[in-house]
PDB file of N, CA and C in Angstrom:
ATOM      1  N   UNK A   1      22.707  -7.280   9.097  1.00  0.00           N
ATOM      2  CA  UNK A   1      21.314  -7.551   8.805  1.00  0.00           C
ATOM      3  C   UNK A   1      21.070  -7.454   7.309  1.00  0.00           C
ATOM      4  N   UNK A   2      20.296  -8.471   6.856  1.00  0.00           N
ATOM      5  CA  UNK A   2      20.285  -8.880   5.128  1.00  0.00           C
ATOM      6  C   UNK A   2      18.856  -8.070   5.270  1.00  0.00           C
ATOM      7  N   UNK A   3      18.390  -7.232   3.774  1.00  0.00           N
ATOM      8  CA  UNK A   3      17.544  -6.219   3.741  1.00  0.00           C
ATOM      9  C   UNK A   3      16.728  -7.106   3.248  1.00  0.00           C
ATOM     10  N   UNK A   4      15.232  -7.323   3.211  1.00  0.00           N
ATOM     11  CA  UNK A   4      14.558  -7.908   2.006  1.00  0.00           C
ATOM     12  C   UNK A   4      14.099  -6.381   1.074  1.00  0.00           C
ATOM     13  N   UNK A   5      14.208  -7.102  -0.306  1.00  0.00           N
ATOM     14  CA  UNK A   5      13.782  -5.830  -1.405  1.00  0.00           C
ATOM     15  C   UNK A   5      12.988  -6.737  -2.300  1.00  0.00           C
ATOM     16  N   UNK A   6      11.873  -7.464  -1.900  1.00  0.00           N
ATOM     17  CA  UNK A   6      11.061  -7.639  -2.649  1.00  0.00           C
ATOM     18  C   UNK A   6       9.919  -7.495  -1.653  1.00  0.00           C
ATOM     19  N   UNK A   7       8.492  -7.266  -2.072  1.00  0.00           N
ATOM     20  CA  UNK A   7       7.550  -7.585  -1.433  1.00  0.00           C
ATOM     21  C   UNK A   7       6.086  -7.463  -2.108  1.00  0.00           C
ATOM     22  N   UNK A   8       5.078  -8.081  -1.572  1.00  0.00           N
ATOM     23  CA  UNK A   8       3.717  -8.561  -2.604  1.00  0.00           C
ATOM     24  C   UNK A   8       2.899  -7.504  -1.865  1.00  0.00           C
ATOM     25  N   UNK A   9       2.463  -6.444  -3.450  1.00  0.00           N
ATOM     26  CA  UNK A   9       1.498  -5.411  -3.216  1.00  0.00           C
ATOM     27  C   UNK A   9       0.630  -6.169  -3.114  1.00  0.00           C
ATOM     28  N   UNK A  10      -0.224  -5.987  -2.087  1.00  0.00           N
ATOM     29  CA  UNK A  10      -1.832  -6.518  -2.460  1.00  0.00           C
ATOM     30  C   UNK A  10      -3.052  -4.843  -3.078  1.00  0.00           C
ATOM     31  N   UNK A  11      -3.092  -4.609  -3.870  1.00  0.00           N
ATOM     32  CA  UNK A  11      -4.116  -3.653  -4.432  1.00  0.00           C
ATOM     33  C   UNK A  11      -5.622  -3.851  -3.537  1.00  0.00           C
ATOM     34  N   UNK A  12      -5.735  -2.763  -2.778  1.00  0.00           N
ATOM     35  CA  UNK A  12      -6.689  -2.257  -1.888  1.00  0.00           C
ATOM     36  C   UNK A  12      -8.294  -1.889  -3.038  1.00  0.00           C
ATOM     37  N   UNK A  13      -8.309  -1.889  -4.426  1.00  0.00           N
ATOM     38  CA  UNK A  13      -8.941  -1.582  -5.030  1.00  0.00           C
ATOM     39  C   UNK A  13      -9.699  -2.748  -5.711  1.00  0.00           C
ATOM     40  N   UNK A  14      -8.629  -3.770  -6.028  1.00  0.00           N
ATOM     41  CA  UNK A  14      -9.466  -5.328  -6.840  1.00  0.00           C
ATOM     42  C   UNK A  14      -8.899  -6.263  -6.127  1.00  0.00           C
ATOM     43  N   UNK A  15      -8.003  -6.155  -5.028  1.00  0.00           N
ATOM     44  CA  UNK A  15      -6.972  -7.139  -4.549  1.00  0.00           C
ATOM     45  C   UNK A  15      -6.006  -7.534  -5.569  1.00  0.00           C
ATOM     46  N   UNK A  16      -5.501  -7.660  -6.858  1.00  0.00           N
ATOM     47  CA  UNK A  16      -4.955  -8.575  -7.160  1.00  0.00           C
ATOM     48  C   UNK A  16      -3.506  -8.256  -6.099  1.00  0.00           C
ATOM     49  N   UNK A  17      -2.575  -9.090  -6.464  1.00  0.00           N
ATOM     50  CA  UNK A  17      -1.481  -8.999  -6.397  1.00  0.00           C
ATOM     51  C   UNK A  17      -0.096  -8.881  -7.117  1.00  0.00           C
ATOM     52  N   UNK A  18       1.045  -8.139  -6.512  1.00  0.00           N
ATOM     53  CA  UNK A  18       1.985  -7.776  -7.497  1.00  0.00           C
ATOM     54  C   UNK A  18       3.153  -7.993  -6.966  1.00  0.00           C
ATOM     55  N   UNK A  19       4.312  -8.590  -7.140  1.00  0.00           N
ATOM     56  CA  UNK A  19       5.806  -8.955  -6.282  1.00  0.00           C
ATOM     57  C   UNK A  19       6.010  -7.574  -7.641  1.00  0.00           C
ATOM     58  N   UNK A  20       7.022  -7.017  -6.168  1.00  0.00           N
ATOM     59  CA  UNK A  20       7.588  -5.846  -6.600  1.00  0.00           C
ATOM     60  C   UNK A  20       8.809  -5.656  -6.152  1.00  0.00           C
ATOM     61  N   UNK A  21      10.109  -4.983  -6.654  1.00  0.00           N
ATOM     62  CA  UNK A  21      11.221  -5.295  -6.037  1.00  0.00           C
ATOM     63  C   UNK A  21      11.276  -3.674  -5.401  1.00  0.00           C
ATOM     64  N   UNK A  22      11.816  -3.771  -4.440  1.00  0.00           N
ATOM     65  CA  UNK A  22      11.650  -2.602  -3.720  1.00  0.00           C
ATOM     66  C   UNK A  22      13.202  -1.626  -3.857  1.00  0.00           C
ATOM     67  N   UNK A  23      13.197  -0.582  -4.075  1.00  0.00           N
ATOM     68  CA  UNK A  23      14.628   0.459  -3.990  1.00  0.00           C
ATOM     69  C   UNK A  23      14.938   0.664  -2.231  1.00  0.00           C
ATOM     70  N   UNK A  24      16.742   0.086  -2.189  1.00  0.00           N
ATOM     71  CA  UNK A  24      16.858   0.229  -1.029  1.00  0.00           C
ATOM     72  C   UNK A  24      17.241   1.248  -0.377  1.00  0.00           C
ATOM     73  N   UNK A  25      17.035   2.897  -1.427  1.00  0.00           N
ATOM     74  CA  UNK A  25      17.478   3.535  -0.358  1.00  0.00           C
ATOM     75  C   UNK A  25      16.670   4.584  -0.564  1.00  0.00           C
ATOM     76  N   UNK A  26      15.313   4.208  -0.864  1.00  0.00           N
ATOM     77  CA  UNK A  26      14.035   5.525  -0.511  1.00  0.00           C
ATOM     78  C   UNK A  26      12.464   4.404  -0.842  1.00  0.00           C
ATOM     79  N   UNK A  27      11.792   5.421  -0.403  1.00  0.00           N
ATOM     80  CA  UNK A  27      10.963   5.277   0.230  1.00  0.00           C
ATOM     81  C   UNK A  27      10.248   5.493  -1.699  1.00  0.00           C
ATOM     82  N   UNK A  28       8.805   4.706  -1.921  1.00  0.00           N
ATOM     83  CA  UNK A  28       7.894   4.649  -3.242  1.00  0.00           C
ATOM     84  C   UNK A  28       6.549   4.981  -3.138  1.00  0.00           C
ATOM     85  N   UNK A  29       6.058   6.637  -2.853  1.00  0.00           N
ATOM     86  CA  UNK A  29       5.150   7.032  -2.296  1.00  0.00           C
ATOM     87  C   UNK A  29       3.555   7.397  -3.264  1.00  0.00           C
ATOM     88  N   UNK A  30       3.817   6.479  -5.025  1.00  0.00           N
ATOM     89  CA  UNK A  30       3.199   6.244  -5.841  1.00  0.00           C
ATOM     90  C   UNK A  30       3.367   5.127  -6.775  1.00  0.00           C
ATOM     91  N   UNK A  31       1.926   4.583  -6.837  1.00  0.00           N
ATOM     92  CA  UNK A  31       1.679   3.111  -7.592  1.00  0.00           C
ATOM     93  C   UNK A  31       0.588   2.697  -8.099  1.00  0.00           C
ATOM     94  N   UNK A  32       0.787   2.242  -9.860  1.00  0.00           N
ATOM     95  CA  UNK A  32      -0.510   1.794 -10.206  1.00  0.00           C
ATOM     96  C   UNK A  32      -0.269   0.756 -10.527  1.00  0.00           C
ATOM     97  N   UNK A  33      -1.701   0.251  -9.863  1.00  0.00           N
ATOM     98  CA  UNK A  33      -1.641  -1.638 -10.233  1.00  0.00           C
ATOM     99  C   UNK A  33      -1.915  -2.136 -11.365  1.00  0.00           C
ATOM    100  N   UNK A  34      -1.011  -2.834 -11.930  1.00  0.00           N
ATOM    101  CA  UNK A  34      -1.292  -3.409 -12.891  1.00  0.00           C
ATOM    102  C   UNK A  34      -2.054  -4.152 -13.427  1.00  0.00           C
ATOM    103  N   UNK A  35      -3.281  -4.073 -12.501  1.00  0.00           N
ATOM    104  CA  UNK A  35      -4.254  -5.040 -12.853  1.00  0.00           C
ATOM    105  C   UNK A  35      -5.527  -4.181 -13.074  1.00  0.00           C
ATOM    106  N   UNK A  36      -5.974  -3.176 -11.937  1.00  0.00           N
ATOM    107  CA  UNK A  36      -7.139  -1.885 -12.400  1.00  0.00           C
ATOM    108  C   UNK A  36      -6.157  -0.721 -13.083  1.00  0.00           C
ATOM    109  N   UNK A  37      -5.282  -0.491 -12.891  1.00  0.00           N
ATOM    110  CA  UNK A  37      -4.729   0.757 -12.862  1.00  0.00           C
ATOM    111  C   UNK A  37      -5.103   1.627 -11.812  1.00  0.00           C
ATOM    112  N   UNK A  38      -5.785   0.964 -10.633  1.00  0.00           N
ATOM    113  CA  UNK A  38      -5.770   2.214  -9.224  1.00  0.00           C
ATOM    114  C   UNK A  38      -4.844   2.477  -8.943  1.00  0.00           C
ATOM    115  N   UNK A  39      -4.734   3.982  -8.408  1.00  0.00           N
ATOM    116  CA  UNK A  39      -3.844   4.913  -8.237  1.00  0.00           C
ATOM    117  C   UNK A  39      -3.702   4.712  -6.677  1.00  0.00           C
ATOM    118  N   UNK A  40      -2.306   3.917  -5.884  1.00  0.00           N
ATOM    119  CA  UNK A  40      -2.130   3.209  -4.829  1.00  0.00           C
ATOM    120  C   UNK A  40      -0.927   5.113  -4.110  1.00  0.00           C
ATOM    121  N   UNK A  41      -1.496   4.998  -3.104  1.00  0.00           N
ATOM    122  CA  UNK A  41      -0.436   6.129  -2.361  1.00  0.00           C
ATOM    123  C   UNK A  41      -0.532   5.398  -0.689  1.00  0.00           C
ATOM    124  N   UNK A  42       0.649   5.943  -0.079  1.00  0.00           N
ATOM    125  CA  UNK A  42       0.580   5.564   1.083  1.00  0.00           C
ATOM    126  C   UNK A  42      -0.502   6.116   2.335  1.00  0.00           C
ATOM    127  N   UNK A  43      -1.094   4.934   3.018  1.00  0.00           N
ATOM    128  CA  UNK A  43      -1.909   5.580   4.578  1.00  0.00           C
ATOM    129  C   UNK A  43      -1.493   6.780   4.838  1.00  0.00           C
ATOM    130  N   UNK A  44      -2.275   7.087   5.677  1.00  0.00           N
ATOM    131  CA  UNK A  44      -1.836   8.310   6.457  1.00  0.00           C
ATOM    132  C   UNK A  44      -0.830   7.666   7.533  1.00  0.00           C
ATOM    133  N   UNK A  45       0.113   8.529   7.617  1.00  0.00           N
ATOM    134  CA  UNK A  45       1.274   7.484   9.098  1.00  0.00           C
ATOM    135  C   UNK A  45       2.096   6.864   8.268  1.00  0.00           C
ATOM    136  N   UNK A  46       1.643   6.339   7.144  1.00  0.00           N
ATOM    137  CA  UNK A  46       2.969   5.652   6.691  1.00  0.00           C
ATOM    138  C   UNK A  46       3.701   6.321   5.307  1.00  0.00           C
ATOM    139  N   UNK A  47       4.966   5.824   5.478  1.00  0.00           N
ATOM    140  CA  UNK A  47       6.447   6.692   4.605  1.00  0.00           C
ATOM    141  C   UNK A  47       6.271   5.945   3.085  1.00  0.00           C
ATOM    142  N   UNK A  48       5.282   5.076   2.794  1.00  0.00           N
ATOM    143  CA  UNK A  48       5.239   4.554   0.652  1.00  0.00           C
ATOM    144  C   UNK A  48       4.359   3.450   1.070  1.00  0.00           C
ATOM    145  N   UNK A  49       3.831   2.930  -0.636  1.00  0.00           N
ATOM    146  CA  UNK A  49       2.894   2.050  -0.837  1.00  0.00           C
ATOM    147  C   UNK A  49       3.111   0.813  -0.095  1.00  0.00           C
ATOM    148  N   UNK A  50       4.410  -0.042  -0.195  1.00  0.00           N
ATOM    149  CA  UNK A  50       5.687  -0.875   0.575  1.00  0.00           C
ATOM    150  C   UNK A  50       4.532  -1.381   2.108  1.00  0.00           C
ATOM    151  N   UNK A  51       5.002  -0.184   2.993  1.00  0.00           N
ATOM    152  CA  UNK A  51       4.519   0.197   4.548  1.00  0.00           C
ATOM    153  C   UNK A  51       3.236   0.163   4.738  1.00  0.00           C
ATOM    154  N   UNK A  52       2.005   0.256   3.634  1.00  0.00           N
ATOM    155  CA  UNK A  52       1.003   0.421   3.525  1.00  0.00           C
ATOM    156  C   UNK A  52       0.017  -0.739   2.778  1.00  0.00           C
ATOM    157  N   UNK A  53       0.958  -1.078   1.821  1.00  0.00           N
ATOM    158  CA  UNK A  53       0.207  -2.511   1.422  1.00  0.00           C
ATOM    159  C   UNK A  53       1.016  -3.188   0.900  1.00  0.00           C
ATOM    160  N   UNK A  54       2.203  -3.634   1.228  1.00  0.00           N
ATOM    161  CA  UNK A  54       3.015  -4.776   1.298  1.00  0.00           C
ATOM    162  C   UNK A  54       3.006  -5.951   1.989  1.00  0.00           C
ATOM    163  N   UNK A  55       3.663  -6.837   1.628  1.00  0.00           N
ATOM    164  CA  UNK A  55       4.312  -7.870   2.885  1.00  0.00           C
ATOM    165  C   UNK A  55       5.171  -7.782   3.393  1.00  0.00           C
ATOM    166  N   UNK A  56       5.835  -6.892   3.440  1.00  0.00           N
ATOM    167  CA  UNK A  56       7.394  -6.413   3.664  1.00  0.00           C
ATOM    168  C   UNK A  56       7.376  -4.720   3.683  1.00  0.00           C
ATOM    169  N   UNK A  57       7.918  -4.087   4.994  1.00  0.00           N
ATOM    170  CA  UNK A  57       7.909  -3.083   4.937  1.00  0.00           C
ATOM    171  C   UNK A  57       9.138  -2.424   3.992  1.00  0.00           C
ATOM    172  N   UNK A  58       9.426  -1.139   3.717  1.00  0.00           N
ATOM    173  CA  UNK A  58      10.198  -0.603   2.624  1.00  0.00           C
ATOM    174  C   UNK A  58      11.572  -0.457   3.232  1.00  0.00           C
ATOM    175  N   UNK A  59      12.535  -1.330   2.935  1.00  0.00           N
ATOM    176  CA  UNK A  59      14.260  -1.141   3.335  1.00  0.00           C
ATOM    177  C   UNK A  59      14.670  -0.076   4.061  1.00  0.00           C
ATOM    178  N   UNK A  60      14.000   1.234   4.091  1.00  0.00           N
ATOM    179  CA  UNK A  60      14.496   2.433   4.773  1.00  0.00           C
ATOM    180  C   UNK A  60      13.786   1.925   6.592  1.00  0.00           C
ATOM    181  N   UNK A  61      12.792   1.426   6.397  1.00  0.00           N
ATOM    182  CA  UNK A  61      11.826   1.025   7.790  1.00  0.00           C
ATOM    183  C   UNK A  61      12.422  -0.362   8.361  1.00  0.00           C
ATOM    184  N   UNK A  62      13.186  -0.807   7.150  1.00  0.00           N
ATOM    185  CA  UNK A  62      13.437  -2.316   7.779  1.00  0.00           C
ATOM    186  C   UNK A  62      15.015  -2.117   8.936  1.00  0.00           C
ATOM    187  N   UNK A  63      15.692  -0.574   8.165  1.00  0.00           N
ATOM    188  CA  UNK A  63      16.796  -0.751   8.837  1.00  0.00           C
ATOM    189  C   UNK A  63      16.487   0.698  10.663  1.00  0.00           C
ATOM    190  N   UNK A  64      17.197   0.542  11.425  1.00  0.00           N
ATOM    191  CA  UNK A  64      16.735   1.359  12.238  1.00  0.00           C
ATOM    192  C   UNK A  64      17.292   3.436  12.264  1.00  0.00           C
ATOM    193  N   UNK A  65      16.782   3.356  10.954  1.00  0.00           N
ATOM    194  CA  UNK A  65      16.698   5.145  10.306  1.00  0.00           C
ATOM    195  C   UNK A  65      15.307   4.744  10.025  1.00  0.00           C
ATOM    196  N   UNK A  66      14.959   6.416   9.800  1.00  0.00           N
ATOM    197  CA  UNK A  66      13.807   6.777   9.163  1.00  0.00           C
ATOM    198  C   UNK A  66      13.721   7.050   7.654  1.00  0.00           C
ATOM    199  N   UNK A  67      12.868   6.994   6.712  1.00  0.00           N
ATOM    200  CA  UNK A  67      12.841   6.958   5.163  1.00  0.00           C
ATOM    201  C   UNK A  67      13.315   8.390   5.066  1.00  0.00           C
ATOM    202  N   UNK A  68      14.312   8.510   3.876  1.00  0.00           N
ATOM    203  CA  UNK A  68      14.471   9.572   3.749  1.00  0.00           C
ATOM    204  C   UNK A  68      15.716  10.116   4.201  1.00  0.00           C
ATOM    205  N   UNK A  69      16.304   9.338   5.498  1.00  0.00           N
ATOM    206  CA  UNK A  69      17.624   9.926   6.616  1.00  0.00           C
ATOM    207  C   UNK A  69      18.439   9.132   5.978  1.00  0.00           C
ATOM    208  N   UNK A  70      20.052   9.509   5.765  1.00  0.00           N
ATOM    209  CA  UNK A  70      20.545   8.788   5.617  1.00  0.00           C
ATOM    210  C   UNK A  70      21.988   8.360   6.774  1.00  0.00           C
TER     211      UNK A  70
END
C-alpha cells in the first residue's frame, strides 16, 4: 500500500488553503496558517491537524497502526 504524504489544510479560521507534505512516521498536532496565522490543533478524537482538517488523513491513520505505535 503506497502512503499519500501530501494533503490540503483547509484553515477553519479564514478558510484559505495550504498543500502540506505530511511526515510519515508521526502524527503534527500543531499549525499556523499561513494566511491568518491561526493557531490550528487537532479535534477532540483526532491524533494532528492532517485528521482534523485535511484531505488526507495523516500516514500513521492511513496505515492499519495507531499514531504514535510503531
Amino acid at each position: 500500500m503506497s502512503l499519500a504524504l501530501a494533503s490540503t489544510i483547509t484553515c477553519p479560521h479564514c478558510g484559505a488553503e495550504s498543500r502540506e507534505t505530511m511526515p510519515d512516521d508521526a502524527c503534527v498536532v500543531v499549525f499556523d496558517c499561513p494566511a491568518c496565522a491561526g493557531h490550528l490543533r487537532p479535534r477532540p478524537g483526532d491524533c494532528c491537524i492532517f485528521c482534523s482538517f485535511g484531505t488526507v488523513p495523516c500516514p500513521p491513520m492511513q496505515e492499519p497502526r495507531s499514531c504514535g505505535t510503531a
